[in-house]
N, C-alpha and C. Protein backbone atom coordinates (compact mmCIF):
# COMPACT_ATOMS: atom_id res chain seq x y z
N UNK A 1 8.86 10.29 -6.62
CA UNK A 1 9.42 9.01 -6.28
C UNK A 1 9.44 8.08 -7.49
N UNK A 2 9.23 8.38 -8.54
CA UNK A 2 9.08 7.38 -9.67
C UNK A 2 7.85 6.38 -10.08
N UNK A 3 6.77 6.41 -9.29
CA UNK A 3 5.61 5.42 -8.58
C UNK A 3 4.78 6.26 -10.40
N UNK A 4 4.56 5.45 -11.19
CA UNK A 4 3.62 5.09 -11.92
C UNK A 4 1.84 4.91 -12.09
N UNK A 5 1.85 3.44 -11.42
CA UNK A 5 0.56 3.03 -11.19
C UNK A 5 1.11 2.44 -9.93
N UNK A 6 -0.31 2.28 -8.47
CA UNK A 6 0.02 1.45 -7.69
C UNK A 6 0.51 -0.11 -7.87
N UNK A 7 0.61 -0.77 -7.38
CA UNK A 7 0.70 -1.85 -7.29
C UNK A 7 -0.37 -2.94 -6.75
N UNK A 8 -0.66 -4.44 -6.30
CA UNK A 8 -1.72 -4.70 -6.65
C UNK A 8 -1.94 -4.61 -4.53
N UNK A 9 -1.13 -4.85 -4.11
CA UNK A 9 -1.28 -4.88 -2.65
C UNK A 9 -1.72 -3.01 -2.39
N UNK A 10 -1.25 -1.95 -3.12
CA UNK A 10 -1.16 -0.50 -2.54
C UNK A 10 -2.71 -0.24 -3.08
N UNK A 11 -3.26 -0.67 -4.15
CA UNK A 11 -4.58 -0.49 -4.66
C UNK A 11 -5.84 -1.23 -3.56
N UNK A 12 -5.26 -2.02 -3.13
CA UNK A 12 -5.84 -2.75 -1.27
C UNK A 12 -5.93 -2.01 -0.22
N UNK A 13 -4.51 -1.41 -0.24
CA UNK A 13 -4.22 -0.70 0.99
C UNK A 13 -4.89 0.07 1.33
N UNK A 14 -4.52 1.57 0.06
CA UNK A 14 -4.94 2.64 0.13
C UNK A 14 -6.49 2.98 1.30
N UNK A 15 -7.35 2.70 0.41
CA UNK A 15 -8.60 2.92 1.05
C UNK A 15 -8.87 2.37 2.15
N UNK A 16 -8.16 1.28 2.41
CA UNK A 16 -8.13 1.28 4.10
C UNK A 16 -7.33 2.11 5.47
N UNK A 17 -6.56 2.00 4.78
CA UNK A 17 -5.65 2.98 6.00
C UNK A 17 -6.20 4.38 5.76
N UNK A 18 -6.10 4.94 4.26
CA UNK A 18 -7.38 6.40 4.64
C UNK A 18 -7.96 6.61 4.79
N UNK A 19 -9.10 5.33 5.50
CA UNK A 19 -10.08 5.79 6.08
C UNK A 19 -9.59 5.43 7.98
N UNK A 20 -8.59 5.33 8.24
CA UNK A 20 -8.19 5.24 9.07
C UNK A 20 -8.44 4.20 9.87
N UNK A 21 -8.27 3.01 9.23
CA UNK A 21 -8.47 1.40 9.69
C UNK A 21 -7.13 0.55 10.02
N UNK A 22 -7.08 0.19 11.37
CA UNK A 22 -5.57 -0.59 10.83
C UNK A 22 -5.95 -2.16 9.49
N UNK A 23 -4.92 -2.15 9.48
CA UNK A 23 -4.43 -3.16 8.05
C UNK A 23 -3.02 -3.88 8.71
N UNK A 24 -3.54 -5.73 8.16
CA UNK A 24 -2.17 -5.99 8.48
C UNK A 24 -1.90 -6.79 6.86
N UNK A 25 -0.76 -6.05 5.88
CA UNK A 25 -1.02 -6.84 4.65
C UNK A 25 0.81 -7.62 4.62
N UNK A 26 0.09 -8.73 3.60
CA UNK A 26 1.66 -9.47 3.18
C UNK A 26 1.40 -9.55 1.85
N UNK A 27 2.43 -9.76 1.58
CA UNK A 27 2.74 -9.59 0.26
C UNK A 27 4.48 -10.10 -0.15
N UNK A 28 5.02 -10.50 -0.82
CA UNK A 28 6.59 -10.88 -1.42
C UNK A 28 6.73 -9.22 -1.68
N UNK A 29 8.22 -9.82 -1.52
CA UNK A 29 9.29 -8.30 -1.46
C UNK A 29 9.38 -7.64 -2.60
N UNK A 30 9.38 -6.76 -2.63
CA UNK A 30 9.40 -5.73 -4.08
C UNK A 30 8.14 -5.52 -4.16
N UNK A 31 6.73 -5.77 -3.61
CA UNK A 31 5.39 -5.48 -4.27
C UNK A 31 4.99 -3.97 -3.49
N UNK A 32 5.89 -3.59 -2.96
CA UNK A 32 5.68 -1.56 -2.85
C UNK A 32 4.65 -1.63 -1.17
N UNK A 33 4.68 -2.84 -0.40
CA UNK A 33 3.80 -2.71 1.34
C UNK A 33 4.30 -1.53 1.53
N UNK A 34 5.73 -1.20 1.66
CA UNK A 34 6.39 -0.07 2.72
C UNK A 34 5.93 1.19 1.97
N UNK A 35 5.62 1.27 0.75
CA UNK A 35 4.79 2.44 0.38
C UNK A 35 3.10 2.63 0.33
N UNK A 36 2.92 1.33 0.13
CA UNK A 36 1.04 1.39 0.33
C UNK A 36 0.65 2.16 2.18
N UNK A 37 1.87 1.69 3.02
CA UNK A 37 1.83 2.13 4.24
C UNK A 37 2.16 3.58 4.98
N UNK A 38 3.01 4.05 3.86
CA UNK A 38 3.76 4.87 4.08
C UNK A 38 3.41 6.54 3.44
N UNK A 39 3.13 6.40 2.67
CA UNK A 39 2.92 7.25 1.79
C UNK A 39 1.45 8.10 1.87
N UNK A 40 0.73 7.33 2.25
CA UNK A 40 -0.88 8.14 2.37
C UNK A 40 -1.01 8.70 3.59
């Protein structure tokens, strides 16, 4: 997918949703939510 380094909201995310927690995050458009969510 082109993904580099996370971003600063997906470096948040991550470890919550894999440990299988819901998460409700915001963030401005373009900062990669639909992949911090999506992807793990």
């Amino acid at each position: 997918m082109g993904f580099v380094e996370p971003t600063p909201i997906q470096l948040r995310a991550f470890p919550i949703v894999l440990a299988g927690k819901d998460l409700i995050g915001t963030a401005q458009t373009g900062t990669g939510k639909t992949a911090a969510f999506a992807l793990p």
